[in-house]
Structure formats: C-alpha cells, structure tokens
C-alpha atoms as a PDB file:
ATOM      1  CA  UNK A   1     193.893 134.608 152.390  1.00  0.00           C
ATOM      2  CA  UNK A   2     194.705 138.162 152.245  1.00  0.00           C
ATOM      3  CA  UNK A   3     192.268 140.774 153.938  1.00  0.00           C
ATOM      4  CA  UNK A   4     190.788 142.041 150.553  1.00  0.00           C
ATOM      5  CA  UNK A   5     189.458 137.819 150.466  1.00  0.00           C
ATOM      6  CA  UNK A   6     187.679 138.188 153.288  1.00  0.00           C
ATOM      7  CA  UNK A   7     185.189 140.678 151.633  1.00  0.00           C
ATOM      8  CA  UNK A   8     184.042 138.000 149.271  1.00  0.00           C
ATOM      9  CA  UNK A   9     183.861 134.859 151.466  1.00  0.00           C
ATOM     10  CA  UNK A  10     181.759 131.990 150.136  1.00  0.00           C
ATOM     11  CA  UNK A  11     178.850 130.799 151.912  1.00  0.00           C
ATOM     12  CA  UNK A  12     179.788 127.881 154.692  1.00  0.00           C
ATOM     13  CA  UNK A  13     183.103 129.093 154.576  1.00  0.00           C
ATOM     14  CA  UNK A  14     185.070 130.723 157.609  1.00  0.00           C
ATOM     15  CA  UNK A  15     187.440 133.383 157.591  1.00  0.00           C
ATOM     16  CA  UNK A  16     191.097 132.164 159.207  1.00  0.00           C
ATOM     17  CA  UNK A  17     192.010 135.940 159.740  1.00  0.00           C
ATOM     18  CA  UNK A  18     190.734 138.672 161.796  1.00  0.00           C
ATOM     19  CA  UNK A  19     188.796 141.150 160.519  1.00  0.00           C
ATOM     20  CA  UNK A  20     190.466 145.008 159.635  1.00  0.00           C
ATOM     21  CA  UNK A  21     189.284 147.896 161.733  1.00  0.00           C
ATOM     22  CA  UNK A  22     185.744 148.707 159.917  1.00  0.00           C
ATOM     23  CA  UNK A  23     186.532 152.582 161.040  1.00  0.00           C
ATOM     24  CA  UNK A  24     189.859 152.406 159.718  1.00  0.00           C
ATOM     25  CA  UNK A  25     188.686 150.447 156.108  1.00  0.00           C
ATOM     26  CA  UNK A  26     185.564 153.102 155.761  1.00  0.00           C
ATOM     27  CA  UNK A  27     188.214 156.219 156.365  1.00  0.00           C
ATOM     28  CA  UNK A  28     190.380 154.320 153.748  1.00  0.00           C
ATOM     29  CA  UNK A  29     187.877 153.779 151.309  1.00  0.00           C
ATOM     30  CA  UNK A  30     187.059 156.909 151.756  1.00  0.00           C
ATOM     31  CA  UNK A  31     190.076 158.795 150.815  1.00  0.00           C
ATOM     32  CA  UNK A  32     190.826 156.320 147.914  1.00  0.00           C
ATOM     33  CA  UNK A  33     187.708 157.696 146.336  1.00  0.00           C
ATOM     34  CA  UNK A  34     187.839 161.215 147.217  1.00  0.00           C
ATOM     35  CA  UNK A  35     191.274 162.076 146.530  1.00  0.00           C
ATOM     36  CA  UNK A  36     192.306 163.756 149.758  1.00  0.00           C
ATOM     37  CA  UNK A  37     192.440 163.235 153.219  1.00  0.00           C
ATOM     38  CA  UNK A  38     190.250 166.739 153.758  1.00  0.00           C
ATOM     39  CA  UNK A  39     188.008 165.536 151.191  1.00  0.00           C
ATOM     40  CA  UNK A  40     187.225 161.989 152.894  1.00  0.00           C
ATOM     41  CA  UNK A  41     186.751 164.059 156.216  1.00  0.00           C
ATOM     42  CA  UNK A  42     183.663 166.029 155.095  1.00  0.00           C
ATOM     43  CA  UNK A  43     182.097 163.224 153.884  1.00  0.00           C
ATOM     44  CA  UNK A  44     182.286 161.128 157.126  1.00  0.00           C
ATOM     45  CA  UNK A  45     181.549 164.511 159.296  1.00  0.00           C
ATOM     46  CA  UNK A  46     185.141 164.106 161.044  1.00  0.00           C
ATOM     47  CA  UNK A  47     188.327 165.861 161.081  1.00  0.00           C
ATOM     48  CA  UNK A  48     191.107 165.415 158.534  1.00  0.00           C
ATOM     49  CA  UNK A  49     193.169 164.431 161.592  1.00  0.00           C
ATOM     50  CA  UNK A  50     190.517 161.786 162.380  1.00  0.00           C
ATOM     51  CA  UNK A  51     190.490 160.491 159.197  1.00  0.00           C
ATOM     52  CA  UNK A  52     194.952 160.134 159.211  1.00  0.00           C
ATOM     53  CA  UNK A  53     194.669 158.584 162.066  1.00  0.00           C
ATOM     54  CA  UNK A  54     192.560 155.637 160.699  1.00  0.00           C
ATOM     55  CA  UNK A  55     194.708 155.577 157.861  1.00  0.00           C
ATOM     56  CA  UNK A  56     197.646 155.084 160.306  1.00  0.00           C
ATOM     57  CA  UNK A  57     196.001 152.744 162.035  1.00  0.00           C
ATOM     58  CA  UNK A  58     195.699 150.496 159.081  1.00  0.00           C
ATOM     59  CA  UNK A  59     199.206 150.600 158.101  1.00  0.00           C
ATOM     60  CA  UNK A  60     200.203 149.783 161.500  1.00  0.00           C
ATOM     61  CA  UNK A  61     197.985 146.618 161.354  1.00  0.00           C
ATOM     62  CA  UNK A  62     199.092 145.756 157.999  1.00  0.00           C
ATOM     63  CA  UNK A  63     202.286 146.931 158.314  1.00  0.00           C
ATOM     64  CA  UNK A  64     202.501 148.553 154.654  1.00  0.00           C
ATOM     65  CA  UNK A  65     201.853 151.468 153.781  1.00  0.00           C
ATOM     66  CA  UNK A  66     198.565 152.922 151.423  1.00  0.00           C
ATOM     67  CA  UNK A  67     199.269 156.168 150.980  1.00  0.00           C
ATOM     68  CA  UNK A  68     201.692 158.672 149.284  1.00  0.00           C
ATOM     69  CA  UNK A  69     201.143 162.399 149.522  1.00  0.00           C
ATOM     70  CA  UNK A  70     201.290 164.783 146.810  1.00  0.00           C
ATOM     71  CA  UNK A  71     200.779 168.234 147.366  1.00  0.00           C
ATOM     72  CA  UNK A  72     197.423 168.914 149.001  1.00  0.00           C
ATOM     73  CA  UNK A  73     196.478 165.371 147.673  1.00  0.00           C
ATOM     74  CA  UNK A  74     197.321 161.553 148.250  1.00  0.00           C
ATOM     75  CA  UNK A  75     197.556 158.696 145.775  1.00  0.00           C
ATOM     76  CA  UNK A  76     197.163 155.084 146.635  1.00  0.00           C
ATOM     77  CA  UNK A  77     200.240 152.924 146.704  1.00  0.00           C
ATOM     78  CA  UNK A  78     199.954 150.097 144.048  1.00  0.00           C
ATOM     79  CA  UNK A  79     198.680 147.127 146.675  1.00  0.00           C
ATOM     80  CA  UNK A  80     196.134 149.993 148.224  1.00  0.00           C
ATOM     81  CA  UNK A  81     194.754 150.857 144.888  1.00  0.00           C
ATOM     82  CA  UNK A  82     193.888 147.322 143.581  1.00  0.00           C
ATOM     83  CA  UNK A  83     191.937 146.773 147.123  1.00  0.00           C
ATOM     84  CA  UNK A  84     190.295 150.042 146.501  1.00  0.00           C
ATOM     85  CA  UNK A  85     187.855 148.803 143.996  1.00  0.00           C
ATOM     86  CA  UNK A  86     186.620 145.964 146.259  1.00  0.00           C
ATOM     87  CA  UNK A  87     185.951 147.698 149.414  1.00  0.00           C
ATOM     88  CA  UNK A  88     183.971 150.642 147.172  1.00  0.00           C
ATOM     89  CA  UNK A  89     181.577 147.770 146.227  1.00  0.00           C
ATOM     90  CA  UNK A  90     181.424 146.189 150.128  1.00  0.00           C
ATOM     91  CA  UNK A  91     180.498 149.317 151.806  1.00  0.00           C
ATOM     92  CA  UNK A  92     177.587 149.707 149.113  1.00  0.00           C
ATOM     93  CA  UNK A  93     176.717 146.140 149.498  1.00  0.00           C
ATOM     94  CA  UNK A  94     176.705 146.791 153.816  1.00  0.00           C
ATOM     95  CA  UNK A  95     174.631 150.182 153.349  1.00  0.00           C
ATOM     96  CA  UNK A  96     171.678 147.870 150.584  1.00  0.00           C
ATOM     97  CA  UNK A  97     172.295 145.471 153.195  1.00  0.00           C
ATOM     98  CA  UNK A  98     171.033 147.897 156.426  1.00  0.00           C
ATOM     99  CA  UNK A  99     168.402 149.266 154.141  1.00  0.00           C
ATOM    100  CA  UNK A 100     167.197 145.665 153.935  1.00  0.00           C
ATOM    101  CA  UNK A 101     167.260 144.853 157.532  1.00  0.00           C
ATOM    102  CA  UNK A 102     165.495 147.807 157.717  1.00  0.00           C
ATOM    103  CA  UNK A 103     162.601 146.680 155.647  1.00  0.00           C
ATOM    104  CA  UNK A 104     162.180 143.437 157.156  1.00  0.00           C
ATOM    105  CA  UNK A 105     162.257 144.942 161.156  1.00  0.00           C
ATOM    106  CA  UNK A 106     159.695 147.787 160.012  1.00  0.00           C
ATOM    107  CA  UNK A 107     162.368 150.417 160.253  1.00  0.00           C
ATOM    108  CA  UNK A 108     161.716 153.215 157.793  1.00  0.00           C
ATOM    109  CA  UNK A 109     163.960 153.327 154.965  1.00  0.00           C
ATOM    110  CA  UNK A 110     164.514 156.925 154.104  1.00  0.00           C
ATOM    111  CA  UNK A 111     165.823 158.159 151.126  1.00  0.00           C
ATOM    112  CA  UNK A 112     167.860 161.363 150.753  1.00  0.00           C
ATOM    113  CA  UNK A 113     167.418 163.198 147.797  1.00  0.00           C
ATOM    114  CA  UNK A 114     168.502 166.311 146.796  1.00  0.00           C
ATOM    115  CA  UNK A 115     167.657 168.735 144.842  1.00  0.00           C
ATOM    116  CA  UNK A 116     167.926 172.934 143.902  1.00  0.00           C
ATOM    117  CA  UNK A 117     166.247 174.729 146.248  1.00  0.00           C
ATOM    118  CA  UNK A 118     163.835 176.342 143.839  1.00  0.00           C
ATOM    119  CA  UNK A 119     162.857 173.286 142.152  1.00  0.00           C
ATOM    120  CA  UNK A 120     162.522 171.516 146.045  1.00  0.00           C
ATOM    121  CA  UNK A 121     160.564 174.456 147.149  1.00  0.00           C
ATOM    122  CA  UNK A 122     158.088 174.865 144.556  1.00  0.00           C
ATOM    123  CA  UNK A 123     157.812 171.904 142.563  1.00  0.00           C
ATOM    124  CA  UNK A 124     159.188 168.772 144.989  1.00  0.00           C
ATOM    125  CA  UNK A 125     157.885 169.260 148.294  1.00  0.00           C
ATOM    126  CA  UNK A 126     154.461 170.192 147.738  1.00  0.00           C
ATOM    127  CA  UNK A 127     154.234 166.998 145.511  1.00  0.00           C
ATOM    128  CA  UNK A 128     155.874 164.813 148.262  1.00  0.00           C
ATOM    129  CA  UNK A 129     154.063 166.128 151.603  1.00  0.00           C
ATOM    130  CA  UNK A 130     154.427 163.236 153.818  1.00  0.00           C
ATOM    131  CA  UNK A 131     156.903 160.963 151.628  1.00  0.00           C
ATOM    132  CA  UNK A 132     159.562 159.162 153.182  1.00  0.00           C
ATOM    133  CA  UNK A 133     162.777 161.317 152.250  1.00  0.00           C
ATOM    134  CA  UNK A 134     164.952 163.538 153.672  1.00  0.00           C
ATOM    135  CA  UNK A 135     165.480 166.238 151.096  1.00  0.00           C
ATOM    136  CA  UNK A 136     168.199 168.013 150.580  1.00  0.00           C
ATOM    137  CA  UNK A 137     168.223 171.422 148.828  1.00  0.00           C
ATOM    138  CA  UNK A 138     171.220 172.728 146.742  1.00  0.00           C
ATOM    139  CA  UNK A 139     173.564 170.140 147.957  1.00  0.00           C
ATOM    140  CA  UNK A 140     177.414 171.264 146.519  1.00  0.00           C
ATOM    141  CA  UNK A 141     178.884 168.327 144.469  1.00  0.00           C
ATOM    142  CA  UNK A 142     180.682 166.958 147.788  1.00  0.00           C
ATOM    143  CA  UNK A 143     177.347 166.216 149.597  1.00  0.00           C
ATOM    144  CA  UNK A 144     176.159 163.684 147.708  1.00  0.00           C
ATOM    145  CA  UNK A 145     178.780 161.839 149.399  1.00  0.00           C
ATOM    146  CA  UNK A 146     178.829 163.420 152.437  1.00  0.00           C
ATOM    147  CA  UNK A 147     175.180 163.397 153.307  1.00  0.00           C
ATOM    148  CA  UNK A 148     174.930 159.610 151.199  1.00  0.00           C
ATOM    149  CA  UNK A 149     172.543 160.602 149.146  1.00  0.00           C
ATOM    150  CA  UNK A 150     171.087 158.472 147.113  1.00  0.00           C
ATOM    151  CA  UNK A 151     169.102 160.959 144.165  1.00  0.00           C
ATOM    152  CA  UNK A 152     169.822 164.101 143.332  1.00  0.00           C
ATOM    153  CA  UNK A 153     167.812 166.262 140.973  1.00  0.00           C
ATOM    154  CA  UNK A 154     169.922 167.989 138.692  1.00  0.00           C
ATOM    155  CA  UNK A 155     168.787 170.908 136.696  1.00  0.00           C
ATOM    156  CA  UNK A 156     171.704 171.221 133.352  1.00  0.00           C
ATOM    157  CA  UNK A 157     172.171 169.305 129.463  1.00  0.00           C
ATOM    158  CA  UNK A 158     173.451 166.068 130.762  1.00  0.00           C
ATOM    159  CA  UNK A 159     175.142 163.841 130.642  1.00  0.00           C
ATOM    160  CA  UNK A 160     177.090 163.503 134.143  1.00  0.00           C
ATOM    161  CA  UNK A 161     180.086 161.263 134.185  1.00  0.00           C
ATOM    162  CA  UNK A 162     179.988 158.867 137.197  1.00  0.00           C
ATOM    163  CA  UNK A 163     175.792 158.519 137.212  1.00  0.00           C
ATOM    164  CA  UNK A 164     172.984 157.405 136.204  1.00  0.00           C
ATOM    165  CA  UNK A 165     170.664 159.791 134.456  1.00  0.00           C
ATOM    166  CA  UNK A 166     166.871 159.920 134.135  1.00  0.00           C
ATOM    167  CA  UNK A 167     164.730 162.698 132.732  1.00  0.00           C
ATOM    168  CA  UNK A 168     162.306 163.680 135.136  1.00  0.00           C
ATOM    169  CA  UNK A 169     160.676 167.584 133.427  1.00  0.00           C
ATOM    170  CA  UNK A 170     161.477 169.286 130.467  1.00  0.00           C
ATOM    171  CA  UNK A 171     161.490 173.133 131.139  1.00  0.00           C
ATOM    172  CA  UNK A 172     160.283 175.844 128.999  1.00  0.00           C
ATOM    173  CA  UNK A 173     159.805 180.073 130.288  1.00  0.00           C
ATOM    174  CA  UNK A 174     156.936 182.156 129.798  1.00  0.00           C
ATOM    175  CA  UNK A 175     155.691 185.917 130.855  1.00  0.00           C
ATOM    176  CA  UNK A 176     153.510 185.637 133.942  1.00  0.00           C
ATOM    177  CA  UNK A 177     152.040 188.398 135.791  1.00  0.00           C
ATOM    178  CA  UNK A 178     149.340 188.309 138.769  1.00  0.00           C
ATOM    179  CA  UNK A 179     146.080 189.133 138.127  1.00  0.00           C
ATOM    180  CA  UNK A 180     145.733 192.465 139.863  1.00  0.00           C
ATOM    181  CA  UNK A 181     148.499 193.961 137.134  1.00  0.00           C
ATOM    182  CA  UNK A 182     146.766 192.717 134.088  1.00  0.00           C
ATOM    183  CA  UNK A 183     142.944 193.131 134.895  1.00  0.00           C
ATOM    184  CA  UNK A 184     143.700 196.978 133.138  1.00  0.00           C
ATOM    185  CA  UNK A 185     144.801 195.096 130.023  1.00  0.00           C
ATOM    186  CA  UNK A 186     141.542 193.302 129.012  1.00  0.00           C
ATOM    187  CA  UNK A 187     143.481 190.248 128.015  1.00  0.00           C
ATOM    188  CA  UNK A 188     145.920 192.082 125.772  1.00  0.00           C
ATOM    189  CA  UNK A 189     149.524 190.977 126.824  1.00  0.00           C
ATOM    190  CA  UNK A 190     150.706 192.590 123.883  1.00  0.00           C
ATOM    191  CA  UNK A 191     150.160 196.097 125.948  1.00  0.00           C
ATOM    192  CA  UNK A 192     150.691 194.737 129.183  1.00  0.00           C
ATOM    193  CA  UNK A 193     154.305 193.788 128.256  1.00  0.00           C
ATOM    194  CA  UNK A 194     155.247 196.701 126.556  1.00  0.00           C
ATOM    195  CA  UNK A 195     154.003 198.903 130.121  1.00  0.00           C
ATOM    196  CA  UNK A 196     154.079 196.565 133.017  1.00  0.00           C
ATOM    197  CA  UNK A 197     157.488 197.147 135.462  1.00  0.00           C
ATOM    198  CA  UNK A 198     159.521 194.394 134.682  1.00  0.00           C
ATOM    199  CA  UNK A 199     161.301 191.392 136.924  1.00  0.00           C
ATOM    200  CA  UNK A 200     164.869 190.130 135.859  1.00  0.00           C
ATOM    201  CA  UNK A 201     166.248 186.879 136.555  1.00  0.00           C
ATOM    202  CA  UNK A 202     169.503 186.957 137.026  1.00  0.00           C
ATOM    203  CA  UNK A 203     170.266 183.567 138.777  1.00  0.00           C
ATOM    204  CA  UNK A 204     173.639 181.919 137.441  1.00  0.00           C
ATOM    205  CA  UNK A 205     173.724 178.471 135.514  1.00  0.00           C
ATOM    206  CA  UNK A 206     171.101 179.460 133.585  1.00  0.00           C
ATOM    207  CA  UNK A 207     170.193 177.631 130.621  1.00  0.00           C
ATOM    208  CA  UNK A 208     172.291 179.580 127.712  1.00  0.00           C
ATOM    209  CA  UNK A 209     168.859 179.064 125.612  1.00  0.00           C
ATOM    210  CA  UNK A 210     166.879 180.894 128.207  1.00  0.00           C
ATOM    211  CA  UNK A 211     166.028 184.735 127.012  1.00  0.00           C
ATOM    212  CA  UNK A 212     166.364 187.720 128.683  1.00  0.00           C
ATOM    213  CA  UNK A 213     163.770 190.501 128.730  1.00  0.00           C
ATOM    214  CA  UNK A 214     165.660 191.901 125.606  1.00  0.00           C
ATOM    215  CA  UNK A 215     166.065 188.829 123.428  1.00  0.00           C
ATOM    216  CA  UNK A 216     162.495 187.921 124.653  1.00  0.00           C
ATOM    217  CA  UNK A 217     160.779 191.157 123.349  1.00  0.00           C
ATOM    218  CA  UNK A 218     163.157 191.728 120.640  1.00  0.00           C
ATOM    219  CA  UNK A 219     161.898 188.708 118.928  1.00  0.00           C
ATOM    220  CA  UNK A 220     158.570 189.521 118.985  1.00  0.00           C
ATOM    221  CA  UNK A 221     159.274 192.819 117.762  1.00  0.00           C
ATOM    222  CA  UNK A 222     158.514 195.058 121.042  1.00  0.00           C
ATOM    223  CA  UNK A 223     160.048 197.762 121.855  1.00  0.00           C
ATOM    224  CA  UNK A 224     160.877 199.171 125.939  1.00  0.00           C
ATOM    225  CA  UNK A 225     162.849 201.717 126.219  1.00  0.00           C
ATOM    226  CA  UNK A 226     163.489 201.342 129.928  1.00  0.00           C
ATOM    227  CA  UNK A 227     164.558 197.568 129.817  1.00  0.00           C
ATOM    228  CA  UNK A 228     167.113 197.460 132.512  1.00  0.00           C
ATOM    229  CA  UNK A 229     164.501 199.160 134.975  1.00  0.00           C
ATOM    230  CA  UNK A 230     162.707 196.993 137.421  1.00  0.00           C
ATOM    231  CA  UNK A 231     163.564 194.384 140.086  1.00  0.00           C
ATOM    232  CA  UNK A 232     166.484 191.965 139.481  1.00  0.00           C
ATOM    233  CA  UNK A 233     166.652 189.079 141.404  1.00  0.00           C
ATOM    234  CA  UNK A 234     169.644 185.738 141.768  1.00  0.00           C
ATOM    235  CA  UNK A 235     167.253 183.070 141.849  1.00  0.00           C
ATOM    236  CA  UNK A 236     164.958 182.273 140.144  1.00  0.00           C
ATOM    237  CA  UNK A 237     162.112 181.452 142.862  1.00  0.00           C
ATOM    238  CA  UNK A 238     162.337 184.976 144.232  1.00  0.00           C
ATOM    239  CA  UNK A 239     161.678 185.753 140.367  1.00  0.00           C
ATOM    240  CA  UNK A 240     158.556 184.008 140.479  1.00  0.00           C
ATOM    241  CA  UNK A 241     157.514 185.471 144.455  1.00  0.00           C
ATOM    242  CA  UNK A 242     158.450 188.810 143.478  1.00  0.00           C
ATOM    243  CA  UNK A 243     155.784 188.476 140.228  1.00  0.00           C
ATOM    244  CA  UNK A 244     153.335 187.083 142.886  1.00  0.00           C
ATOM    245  CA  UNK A 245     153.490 189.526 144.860  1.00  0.00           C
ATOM    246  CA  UNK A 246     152.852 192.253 141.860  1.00  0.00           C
ATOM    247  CA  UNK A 247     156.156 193.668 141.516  1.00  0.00           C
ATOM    248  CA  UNK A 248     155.762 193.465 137.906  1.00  0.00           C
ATOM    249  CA  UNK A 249     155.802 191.025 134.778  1.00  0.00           C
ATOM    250  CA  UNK A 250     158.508 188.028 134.697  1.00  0.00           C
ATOM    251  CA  UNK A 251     159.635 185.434 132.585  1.00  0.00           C
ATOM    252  CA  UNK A 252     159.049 182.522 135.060  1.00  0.00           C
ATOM    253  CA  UNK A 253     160.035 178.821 134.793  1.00  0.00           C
ATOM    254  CA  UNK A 254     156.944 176.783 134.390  1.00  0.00           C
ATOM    255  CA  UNK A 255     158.041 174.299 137.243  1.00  0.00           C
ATOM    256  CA  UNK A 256     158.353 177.276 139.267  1.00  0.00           C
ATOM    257  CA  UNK A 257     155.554 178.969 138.644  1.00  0.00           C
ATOM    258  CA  UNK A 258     153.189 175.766 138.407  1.00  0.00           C
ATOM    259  CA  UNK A 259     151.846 176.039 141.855  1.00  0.00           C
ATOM    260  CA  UNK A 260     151.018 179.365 141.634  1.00  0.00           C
ATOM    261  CA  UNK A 261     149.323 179.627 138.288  1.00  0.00           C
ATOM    262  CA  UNK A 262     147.468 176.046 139.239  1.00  0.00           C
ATOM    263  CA  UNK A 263     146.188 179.165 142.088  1.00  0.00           C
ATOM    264  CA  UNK A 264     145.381 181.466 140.408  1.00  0.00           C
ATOM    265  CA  UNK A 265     147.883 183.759 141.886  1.00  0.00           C
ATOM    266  CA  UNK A 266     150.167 184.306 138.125  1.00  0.00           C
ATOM    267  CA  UNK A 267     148.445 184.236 135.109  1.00  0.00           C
ATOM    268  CA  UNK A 268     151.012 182.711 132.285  1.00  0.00           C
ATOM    269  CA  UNK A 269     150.587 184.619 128.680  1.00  0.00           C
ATOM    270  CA  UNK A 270     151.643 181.889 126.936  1.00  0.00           C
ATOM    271  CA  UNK A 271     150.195 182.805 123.255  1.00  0.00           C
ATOM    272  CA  UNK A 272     153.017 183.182 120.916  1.00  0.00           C
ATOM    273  CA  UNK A 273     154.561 183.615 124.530  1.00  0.00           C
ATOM    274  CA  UNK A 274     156.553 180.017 125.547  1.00  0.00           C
ATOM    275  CA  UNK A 275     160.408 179.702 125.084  1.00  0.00           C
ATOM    276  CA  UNK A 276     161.080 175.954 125.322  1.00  0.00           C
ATOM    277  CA  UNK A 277     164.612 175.346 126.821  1.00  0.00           C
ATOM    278  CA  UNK A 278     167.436 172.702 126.138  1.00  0.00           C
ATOM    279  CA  UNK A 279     167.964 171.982 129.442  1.00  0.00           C
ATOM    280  CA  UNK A 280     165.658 169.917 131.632  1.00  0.00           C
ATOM    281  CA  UNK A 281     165.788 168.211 135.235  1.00  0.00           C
ATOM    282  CA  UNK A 282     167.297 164.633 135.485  1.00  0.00           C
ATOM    283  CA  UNK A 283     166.964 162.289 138.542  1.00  0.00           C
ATOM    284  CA  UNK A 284     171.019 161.111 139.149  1.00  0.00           C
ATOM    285  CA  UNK A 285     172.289 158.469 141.154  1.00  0.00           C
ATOM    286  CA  UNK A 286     176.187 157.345 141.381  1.00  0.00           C
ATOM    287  CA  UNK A 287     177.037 154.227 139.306  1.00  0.00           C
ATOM    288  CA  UNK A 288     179.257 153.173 142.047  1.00  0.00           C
ATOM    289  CA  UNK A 289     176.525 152.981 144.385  1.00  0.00           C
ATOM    290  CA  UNK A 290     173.487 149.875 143.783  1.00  0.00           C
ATOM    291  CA  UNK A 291     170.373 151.732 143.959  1.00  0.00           C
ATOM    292  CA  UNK A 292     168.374 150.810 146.757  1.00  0.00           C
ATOM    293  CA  UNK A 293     164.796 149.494 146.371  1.00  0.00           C
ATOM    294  CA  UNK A 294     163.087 152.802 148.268  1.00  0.00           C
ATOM    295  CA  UNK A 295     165.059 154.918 145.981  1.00  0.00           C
ATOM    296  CA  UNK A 296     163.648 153.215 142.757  1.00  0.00           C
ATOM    297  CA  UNK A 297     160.448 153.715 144.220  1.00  0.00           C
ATOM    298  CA  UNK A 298     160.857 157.561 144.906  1.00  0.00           C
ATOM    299  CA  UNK A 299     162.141 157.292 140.675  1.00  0.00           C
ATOM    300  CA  UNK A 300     158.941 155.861 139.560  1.00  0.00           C
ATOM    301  CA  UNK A 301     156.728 157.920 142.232  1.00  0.00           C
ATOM    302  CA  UNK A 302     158.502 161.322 140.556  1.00  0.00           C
ATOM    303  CA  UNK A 303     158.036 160.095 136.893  1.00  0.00           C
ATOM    304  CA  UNK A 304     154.138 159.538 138.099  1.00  0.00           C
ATOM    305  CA  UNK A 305     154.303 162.914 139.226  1.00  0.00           C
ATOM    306  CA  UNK A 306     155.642 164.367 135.808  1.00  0.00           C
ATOM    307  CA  UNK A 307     153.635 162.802 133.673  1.00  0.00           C
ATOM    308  CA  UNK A 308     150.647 164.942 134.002  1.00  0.00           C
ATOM    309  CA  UNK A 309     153.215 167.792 134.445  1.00  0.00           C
ATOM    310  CA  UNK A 310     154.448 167.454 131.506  1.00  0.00           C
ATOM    311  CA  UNK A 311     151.592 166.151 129.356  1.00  0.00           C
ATOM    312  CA  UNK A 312     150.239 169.545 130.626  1.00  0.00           C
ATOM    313  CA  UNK A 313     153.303 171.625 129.142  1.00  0.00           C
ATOM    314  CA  UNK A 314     155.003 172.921 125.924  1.00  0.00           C
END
C-alpha cells in the first residue's frame, strides 16, 4: 500500500504504514495547487523557506523527489502529480470534517466570506449584524486560499472558471441627490441635473455598460457645459458618501445607495432616470472545495435577503 492508499482506507481496515508528515503533505498540496513555492507560502501564512523545507522533508521520507523548478515556478514530477489530485480532496474532506466536529461539540462554525468593500460596507454588513461570519472585504484572488474562504461575493459578467456561481443582486445606477440640494427644485430633476455640482465615479472594473455623466445626460438630451467640474472619486462608496453629504448629484449604485435612500438621506430620481447594468453580484465558491453546511446556509440566508431587494428594483 503506497502512502496515497492510506487516504482512502476502508472502514475496519488498518493501515500497515506510517502516516506522512501532515505539515509536510499540507505544504505539498499546497504548492501542487498554487504553482509556486511563494505562492503556497501566503496561503499557509509561512515563509517560502518554510514551505521548501516541508517539501524536503517529504522527499527525504519518501526518498523521491516531487518537485522540478522552472523559473520562478515548480512543476510536479509525474508520481507527485497523480497524488496531487487525492490529497486536494483529503484536506477538504479533514476541513468538512472539523466543521462537523464543530457542530456536534457546540463550537461555532464560522464562515468566511468575502466580499468588495463597498458592497460589504453598505449592503452586507448591515444585513448580517450579528451573523456568524468573518467577512472579508476586497480579498485579492490569492486570499480566497489564503484566508480559506469559503464565499466570496463577486461583483463582474461571470462566469469564473474553477467555481461555483450563484446570482445573488442584479445592479442598475440612478441620479441621487440629498434632500437639502433638491428641495429648490420642486421635484423637477430635469433642472436639478442640468445645475446641481456634479459627483464622478471613477472607480476601476466598472461595468463597461455603466454611463458616465456625459453618456448619461447625453441620452436624455441635456446639455452641461461644465461636465468635468465637480468631485471625482475611485470608489464607488465614497461616490455615494460624498452625495450624502451634499457635495452634489451622483449616479449611485442602487446596492450602494439602498441604505441611505431606505433613510431618507439620498433621494433617487429614478423617472426616465435608471440605467440597468449587465453585470450583477454572484455568491462563488471553489469547485475543488465541498461546501460546508454553514456556508449553504449563509447562500440561502443572502438569497432571503435579495429577494425583497430585488423585487424592490429595476
């Protein structure tokens, strides 16, 4: 029985070798997946060195060798990368199988979700005061190994190679001003648009069908002649503050601005005023990872969330 056998061991059955290093198989399985030695070290919060040193390790006991560099990067000798596979799905198996012995002790299981920081400040936490996650805003692609996360909301067309996708919130944009600027305007947005300063998002990895001030009031046929004046912001929650706070008129998200129109703090002019957008926000999850039974919860508490969102909507 080679070592890979002992990872699928029958019931009754006992294993007639000794077990690998766990450290050394988890910095393995590691690298195999990542790519790199570096790579596999930021995801287990270690050192690169660390990390060779397990790897070392576990030629020594084996006495073969896994790895060959290349470059900045490794690749997995033939033996190493047909055991790969296998310990991928045991290390999921042992982390469903702590959040199960979890459960049954009365442990806690928290689930780590993350999420972009605008949508997870405005939209997400409010709605899940007091859950049991640990969110995560704007996590880089490498965290959601690194911190094992087990969602992450993803704002972007789809699909995602490697995950599981479900559409959480569609997303549409829509001029939104507070009160205090509009009261002069009697309820005529018409005038207030074509006078009130103006707030420019200018966050990247925007939707490509999202407008700018220009396209926006070009197609309804206004006309500005100071359209790059006003207050330009790189995210789009500072967009939606900065209108709070009366800088001027924006062209907020509506899962942004939610909160604070639900307030009373933006008004939204949405007649003949709502862009919908092709994009929309998607609750991932890696398909090489089972998805634990707290983390299909936290999908069916955020769809019970969104309905009335989005029954509400455009």
């Amino acid at each position: 029985m080679g070592p890979v056998d002992l990872l699928n061991i029958e019931p009754g059955d006992r294993p007639v070798e000794p077990l690998l290093p766990l450290n050394a198989l988890r910095a393995f399985e590691a690298v195999a997946r990542r790519g790199s030695v570096a790579a596999a070290a930021r995801e287990l919060g270690v050192t690169p060195g660390a990390v060779s040193q397990q790897i070392r390790l576990l030629e020594d006991v084996l006495t073969v060798r896994l790895l060959e560099r290349q470059g900045r990067g490794v690749s997995l000798t033939v033996g190493a990368a047909g055991a790969a596979p296998a310990l991928n799905e045991a290390f999921a198996r042992l982390a469903e199988a702590s959040r199960l012995l979890r459960h049954e002790a009365g442990v806690s299981a928290r689930v780590r979700v993350g999420a972009p920081g605008a949508l997870a400040a405005l939209w997400l936490a409010p709605r899940l005061a007091g859950a049991d996650i640990d969110l995560i805003a704007d996590p880089a692609p490498e965290d959601l190994d690194r911190f094992r996360l087990d969602l992450d909301l993803r704002y972007g067309p789809g699909p995602w190679p490697g995950y599981r996708a479900v559409r959480l919130l569609t997303e549409s944009v829509a001029p939104a001003a507070s009160p205090g600027l509009l009261a002069p305007f009697g309820g005529d947005w018409r005038a207030a648009l074509t006078a009130l300063p103006l707030i420019h998002d200018m966050s990247p990895g925007r939707d490509p069908a999202q407008p700018d001030w220009r396209t926006w009031l070009d197609r309804r046929r206004l006309l500005r002649p100071d359209l790059a004046a006003g207050a330009h912001y790189g995210r789009p929650e500072h967009v939606v503050a900065a209108a709070v706070s009366g800088r001027g008129a924006a062209l907020v998200r509506r899962s942004l601005a939610d909160a604070a129109i639900a307030r009373g703090d933006l008004i939204s002019l949405v007649a003949d005023g709502v862009t919908a957008l092709d994009w929309g926000y998607y609750i991932l999850s890696p398909e090489t990872r089972p998805l634990p039974r707290a983390a299909r919860s936290v999908i069916e508490t955020l769809k019970d969330l969104a309905e009335p969102f989005e029954a509400a909507g455009v």
